[in-house]
PDB file of N, CA and C in Angstrom:
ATOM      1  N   UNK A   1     -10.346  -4.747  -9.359  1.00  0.00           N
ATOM      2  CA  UNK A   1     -10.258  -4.673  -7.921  1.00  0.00           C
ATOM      3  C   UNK A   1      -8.798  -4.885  -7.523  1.00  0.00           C
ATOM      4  N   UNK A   2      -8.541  -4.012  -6.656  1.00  0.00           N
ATOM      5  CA  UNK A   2      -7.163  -3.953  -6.234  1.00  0.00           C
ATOM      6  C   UNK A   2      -7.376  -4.390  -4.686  1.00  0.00           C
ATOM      7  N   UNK A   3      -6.140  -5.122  -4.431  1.00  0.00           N
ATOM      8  CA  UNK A   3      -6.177  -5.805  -2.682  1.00  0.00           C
ATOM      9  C   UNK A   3      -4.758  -4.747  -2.343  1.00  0.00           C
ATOM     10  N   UNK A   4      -4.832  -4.419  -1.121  1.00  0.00           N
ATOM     11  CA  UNK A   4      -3.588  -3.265  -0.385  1.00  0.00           C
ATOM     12  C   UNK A   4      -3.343  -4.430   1.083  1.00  0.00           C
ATOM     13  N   UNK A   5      -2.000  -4.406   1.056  1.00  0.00           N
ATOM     14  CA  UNK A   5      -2.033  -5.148   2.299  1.00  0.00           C
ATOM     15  C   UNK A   5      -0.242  -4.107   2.599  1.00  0.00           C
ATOM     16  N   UNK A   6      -0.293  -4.120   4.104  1.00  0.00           N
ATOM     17  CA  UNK A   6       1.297  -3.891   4.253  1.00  0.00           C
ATOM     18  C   UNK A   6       1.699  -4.158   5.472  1.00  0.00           C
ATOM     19  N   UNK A   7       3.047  -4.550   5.501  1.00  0.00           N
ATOM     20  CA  UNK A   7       3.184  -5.628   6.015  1.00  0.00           C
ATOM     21  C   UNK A   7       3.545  -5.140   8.176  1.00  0.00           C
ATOM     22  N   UNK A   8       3.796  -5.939   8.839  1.00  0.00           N
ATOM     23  CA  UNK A   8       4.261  -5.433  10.213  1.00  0.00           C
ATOM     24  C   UNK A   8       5.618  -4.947  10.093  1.00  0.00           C
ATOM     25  N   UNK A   9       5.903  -3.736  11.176  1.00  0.00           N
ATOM     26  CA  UNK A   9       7.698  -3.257  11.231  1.00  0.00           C
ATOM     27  C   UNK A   9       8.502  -4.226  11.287  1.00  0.00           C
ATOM     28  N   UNK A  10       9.311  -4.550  10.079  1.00  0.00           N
ATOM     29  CA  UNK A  10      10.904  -5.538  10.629  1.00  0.00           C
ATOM     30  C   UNK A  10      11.171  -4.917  12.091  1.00  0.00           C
ATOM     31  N   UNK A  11      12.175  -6.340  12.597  1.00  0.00           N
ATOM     32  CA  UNK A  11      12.471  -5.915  13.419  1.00  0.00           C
ATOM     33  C   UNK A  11      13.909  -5.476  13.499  1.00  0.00           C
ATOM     34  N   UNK A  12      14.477  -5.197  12.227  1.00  0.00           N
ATOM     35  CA  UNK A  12      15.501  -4.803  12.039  1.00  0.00           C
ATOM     36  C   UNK A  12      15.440  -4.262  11.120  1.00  0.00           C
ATOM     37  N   UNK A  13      15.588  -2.613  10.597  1.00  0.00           N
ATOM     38  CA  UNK A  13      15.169  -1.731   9.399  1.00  0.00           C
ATOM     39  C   UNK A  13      16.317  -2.533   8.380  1.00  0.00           C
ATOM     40  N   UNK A  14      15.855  -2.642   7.625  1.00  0.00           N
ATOM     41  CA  UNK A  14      17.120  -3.070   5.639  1.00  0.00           C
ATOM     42  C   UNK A  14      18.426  -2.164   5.411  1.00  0.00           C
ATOM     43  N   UNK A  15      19.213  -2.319   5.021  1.00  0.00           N
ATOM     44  CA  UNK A  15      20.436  -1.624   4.752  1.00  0.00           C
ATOM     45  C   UNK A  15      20.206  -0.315   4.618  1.00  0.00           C
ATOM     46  N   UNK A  16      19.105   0.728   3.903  1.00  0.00           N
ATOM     47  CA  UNK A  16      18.713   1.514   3.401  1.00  0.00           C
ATOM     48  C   UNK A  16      17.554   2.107   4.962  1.00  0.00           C
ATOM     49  N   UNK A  17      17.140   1.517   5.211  1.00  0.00           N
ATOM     50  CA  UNK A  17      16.628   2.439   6.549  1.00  0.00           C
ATOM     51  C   UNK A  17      14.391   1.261   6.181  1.00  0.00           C
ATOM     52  N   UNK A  18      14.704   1.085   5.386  1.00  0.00           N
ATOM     53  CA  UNK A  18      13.051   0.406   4.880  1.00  0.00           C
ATOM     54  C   UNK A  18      12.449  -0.371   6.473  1.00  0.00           C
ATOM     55  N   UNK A  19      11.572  -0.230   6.843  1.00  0.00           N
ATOM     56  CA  UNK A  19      11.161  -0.786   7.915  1.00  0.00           C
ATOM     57  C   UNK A  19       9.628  -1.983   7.329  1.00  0.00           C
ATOM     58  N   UNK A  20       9.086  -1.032   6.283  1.00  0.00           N
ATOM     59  CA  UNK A  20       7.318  -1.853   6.218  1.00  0.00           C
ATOM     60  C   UNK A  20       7.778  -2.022   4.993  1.00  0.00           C
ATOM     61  N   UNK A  21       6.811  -3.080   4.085  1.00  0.00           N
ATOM     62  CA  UNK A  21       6.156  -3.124   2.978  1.00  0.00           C
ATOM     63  C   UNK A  21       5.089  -2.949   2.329  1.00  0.00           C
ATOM     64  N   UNK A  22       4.634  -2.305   1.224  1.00  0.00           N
ATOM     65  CA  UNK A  22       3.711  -2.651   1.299  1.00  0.00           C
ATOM     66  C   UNK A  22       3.008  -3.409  -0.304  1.00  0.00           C
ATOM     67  N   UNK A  23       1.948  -4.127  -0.200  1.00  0.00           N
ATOM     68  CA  UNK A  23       1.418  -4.585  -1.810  1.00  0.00           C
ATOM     69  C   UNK A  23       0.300  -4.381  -2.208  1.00  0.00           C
ATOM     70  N   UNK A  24       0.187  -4.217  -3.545  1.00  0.00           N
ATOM     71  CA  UNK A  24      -0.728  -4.059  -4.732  1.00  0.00           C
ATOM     72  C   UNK A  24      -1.330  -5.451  -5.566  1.00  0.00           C
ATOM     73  N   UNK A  25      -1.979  -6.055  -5.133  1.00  0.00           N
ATOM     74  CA  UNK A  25      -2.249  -7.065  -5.681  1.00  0.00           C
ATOM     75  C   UNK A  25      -3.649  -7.284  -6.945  1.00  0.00           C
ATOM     76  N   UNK A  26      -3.363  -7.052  -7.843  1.00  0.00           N
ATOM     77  CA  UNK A  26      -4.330  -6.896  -8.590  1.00  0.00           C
ATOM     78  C   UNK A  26      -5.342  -8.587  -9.015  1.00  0.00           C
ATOM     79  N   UNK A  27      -6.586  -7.816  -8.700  1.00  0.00           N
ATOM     80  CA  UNK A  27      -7.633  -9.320  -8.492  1.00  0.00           C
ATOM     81  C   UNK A  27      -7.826 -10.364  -9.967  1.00  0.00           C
ATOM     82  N   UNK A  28      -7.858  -9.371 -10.914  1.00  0.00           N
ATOM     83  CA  UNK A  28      -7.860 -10.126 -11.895  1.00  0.00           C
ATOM     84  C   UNK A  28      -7.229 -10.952 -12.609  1.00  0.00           C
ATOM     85  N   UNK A  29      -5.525 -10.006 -12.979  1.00  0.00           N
ATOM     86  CA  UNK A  29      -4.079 -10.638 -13.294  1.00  0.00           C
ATOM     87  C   UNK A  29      -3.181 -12.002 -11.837  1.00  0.00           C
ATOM     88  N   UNK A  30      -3.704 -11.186 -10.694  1.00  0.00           N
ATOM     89  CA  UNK A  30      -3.179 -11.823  -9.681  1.00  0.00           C
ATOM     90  C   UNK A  30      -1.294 -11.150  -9.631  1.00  0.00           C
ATOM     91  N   UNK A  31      -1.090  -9.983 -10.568  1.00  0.00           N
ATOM     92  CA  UNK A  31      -0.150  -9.314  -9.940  1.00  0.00           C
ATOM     93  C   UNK A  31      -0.052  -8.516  -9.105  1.00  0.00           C
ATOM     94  N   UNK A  32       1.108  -8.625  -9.072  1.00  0.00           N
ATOM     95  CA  UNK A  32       1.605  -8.314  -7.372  1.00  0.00           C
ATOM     96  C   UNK A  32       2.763  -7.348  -7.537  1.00  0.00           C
ATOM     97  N   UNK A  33       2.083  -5.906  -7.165  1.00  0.00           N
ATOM     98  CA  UNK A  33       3.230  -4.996  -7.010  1.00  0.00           C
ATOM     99  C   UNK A  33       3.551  -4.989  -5.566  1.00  0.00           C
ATOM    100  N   UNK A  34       5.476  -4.525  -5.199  1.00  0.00           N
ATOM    101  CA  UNK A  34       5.862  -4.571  -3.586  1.00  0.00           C
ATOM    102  C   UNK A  34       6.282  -2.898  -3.864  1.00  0.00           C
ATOM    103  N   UNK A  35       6.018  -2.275  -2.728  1.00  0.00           N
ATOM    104  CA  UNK A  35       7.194  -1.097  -2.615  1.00  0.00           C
ATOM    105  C   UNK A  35       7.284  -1.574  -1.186  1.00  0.00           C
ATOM    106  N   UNK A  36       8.901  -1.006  -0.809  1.00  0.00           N
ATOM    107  CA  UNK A  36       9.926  -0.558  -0.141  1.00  0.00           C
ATOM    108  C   UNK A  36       9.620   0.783   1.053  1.00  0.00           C
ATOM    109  N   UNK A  37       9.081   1.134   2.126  1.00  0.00           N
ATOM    110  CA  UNK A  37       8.727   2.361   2.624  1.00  0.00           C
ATOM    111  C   UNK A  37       9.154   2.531   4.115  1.00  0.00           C
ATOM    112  N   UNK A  38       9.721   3.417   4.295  1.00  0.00           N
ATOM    113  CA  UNK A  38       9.809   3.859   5.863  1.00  0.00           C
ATOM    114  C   UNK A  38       8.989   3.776   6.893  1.00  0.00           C
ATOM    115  N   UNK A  39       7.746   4.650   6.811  1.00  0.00           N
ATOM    116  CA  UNK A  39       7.358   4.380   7.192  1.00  0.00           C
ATOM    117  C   UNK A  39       5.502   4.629   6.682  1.00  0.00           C
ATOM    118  N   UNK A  40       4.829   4.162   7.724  1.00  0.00           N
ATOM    119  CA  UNK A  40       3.208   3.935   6.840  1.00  0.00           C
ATOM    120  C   UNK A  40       3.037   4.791   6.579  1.00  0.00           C
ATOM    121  N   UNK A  41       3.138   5.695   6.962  1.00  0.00           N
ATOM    122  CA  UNK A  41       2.122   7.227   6.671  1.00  0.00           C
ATOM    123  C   UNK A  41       2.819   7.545   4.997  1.00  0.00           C
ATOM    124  N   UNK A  42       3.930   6.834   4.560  1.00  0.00           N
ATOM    125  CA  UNK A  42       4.042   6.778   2.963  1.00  0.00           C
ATOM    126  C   UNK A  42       3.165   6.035   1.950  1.00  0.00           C
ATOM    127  N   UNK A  43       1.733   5.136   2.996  1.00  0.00           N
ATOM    128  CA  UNK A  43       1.343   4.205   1.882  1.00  0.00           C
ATOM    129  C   UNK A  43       0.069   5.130   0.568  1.00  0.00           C
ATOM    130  N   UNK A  44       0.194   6.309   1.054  1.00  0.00           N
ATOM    131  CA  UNK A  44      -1.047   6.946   0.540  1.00  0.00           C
ATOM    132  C   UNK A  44      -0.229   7.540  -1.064  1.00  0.00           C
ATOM    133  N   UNK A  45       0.894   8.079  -0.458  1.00  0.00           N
ATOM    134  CA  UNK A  45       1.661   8.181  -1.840  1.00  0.00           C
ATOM    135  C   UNK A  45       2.472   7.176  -2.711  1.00  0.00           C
ATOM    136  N   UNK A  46       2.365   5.986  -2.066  1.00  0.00           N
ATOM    137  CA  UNK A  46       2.444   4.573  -2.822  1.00  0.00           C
ATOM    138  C   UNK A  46       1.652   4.685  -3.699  1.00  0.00           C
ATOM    139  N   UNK A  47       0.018   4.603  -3.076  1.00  0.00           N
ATOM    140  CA  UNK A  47      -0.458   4.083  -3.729  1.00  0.00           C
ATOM    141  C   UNK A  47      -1.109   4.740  -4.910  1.00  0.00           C
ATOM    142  N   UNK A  48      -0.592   6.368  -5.106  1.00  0.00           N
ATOM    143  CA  UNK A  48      -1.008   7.343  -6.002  1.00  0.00           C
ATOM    144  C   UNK A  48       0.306   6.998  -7.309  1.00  0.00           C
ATOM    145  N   UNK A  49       1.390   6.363  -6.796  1.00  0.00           N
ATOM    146  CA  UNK A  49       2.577   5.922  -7.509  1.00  0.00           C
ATOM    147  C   UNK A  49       2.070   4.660  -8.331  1.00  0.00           C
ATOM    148  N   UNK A  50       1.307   3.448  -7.531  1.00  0.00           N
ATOM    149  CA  UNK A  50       0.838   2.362  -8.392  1.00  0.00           C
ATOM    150  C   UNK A  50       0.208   2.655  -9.149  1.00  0.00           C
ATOM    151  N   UNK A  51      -1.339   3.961  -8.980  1.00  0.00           N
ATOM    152  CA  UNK A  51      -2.110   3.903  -9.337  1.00  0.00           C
ATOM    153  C   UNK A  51      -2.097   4.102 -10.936  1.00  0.00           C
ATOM    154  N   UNK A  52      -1.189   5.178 -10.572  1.00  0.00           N
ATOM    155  CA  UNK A  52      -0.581   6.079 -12.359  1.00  0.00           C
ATOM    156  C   UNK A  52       0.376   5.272 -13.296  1.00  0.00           C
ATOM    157  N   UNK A  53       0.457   4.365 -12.866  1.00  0.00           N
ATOM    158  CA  UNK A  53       1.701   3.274 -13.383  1.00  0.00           C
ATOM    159  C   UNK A  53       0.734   2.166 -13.686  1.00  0.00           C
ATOM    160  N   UNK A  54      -0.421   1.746 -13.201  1.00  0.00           N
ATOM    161  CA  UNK A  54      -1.570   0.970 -13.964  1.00  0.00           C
ATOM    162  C   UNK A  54      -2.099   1.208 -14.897  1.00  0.00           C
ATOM    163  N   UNK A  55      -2.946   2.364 -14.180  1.00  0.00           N
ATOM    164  CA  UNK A  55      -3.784   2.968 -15.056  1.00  0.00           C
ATOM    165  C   UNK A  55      -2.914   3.424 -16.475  1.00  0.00           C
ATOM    166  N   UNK A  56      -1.621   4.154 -16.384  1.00  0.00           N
ATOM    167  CA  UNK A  56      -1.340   4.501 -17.618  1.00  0.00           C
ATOM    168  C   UNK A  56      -0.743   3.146 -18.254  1.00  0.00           C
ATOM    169  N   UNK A  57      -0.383   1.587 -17.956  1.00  0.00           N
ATOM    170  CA  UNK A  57       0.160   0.669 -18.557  1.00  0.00           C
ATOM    171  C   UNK A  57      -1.145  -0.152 -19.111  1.00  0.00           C
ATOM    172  N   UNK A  58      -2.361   0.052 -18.349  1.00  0.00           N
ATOM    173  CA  UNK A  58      -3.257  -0.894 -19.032  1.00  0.00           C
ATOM    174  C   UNK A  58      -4.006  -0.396 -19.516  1.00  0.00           C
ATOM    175  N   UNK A  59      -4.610   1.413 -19.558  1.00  0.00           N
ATOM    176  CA  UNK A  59      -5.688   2.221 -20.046  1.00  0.00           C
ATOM    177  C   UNK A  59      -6.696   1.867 -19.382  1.00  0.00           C
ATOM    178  N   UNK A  60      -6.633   1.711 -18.096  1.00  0.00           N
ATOM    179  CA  UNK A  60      -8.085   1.308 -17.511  1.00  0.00           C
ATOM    180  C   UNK A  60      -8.074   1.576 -16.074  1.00  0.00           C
ATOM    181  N   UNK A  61      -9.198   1.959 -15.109  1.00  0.00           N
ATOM    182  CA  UNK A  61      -9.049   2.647 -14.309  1.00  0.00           C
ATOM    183  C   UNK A  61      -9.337   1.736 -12.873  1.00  0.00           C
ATOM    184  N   UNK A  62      -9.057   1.806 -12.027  1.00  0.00           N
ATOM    185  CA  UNK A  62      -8.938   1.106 -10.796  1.00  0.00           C
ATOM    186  C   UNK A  62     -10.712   1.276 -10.176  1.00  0.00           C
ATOM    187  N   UNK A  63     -10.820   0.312  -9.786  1.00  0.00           N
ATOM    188  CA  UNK A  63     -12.869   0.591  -9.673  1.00  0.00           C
ATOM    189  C   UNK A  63     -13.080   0.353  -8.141  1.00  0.00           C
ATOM    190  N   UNK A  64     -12.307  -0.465  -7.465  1.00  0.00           N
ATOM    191  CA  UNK A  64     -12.467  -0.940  -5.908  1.00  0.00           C
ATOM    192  C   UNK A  64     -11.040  -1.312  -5.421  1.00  0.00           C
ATOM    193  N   UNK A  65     -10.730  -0.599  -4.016  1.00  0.00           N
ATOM    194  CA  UNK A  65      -9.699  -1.004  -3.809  1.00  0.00           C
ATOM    195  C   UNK A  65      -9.699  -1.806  -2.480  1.00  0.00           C
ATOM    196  N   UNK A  66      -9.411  -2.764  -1.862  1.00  0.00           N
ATOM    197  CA  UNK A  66      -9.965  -3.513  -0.458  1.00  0.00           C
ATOM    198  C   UNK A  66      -8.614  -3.981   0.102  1.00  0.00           C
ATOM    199  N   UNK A  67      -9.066  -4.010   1.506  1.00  0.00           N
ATOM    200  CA  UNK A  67      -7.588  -4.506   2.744  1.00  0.00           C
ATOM    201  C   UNK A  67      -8.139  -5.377   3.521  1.00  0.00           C
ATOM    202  N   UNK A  68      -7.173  -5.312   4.113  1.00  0.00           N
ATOM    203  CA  UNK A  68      -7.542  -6.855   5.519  1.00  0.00           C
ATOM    204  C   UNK A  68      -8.586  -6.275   6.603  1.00  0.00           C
ATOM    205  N   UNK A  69      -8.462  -4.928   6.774  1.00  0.00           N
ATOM    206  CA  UNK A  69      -9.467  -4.497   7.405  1.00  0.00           C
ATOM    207  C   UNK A  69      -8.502  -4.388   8.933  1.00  0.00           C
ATOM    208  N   UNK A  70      -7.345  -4.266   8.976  1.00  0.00           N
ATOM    209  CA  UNK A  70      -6.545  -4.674   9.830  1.00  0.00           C
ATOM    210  C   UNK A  70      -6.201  -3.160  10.391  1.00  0.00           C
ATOM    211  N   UNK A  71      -5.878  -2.892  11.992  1.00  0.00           N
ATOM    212  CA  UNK A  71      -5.371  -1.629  12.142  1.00  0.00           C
ATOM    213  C   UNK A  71      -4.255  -0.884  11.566  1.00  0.00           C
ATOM    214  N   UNK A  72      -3.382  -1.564  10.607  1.00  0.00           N
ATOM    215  CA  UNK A  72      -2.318  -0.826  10.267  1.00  0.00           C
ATOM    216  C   UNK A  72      -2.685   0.568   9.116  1.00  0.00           C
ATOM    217  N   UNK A  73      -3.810   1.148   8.848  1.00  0.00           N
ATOM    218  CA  UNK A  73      -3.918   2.051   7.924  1.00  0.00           C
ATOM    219  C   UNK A  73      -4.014   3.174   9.094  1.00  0.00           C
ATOM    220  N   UNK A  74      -4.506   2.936  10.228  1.00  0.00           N
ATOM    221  CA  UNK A  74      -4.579   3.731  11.209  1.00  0.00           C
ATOM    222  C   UNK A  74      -3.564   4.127  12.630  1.00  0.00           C
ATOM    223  N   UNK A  75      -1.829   3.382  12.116  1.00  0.00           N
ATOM    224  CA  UNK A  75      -1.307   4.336  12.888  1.00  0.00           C
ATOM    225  C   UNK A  75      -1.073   3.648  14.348  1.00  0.00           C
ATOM    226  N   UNK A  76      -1.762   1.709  14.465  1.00  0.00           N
ATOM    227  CA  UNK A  76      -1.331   1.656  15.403  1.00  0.00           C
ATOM    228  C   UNK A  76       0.333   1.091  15.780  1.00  0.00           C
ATOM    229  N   UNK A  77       1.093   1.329  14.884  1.00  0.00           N
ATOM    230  CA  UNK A  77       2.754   1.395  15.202  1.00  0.00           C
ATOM    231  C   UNK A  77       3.300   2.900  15.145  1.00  0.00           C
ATOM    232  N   UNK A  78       2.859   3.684  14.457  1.00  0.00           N
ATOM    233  CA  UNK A  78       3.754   4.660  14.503  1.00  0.00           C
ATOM    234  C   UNK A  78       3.007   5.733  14.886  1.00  0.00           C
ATOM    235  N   UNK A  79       1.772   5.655  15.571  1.00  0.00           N
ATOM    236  CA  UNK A  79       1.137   6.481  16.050  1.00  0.00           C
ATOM    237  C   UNK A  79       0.657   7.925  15.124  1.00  0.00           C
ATOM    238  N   UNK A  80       0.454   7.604  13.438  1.00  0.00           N
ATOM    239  CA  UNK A  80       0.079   8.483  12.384  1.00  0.00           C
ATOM    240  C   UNK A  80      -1.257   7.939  12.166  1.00  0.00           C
ATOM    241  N   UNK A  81      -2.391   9.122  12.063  1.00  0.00           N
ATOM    242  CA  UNK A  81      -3.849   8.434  12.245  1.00  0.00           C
ATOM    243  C   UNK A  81      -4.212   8.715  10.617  1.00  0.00           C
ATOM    244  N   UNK A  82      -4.672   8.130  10.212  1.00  0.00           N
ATOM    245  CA  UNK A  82      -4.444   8.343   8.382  1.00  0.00           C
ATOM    246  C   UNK A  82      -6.046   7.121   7.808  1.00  0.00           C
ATOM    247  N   UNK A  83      -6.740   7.877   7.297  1.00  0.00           N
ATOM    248  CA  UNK A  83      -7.647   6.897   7.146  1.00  0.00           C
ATOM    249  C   UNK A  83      -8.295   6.528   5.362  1.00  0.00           C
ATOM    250  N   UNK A  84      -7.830   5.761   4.904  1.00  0.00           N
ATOM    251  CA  UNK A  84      -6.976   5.745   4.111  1.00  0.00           C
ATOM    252  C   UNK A  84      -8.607   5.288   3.011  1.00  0.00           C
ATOM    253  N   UNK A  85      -9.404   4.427   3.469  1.00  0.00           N
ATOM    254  CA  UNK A  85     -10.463   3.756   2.683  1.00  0.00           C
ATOM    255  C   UNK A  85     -11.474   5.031   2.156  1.00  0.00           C
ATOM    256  N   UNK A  86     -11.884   6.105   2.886  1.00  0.00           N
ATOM    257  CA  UNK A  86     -12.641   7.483   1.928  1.00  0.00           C
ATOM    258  C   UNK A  86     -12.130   7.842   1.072  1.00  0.00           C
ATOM    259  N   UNK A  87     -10.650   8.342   0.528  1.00  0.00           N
ATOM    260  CA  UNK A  87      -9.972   8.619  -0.432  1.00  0.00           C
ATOM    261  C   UNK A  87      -9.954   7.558  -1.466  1.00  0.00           C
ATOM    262  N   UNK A  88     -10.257   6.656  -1.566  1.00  0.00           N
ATOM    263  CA  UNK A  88     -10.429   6.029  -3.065  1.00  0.00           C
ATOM    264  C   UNK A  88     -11.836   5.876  -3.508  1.00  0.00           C
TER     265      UNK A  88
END
């Protein structure tokens, strides 16, 4: 089981332009991957980036993935409607 959380807009973007974060927290190990992202509507190809970088480091496949249940998968900062929990 994988936990997805990401985080609210800085209120000042990072040297590089990064505004959100977001994480991969895996339930079992209790690791914790961060990426770096502009903006949300990048978390879907994050998380196709973690996914292939697990799966191919541990040989084993991701079974449930869960969030806070919070509006940010849906766009209420940057107004991108993206619904992110059917796709896994």
């Amino acid at each position: 089981m994988v936990y997805i959380d990401i985080c609210d807009p800085f209120p000042t973007a990072s040297w590089n332009g990064y505004k959100y974060f977001i994480t991969f927290t895996d339930d079992y190990s209790r690791y914790r991957y961060l990426y770096l992202i502009h903006e949300k509507s990048q978390s879907l190809d994050m998380f196709k980036i973690y996914k292939a970088e697990v799966e191919n480091q541990q040989n084993r496949k991701i079974k449930t993935v869960r969030t806070d249940h919070d509006d940010e998968y849906y766009g209420r900062y940057d107004g991108y409607v993206q619904d992110l929990l059917p796709i896994f």
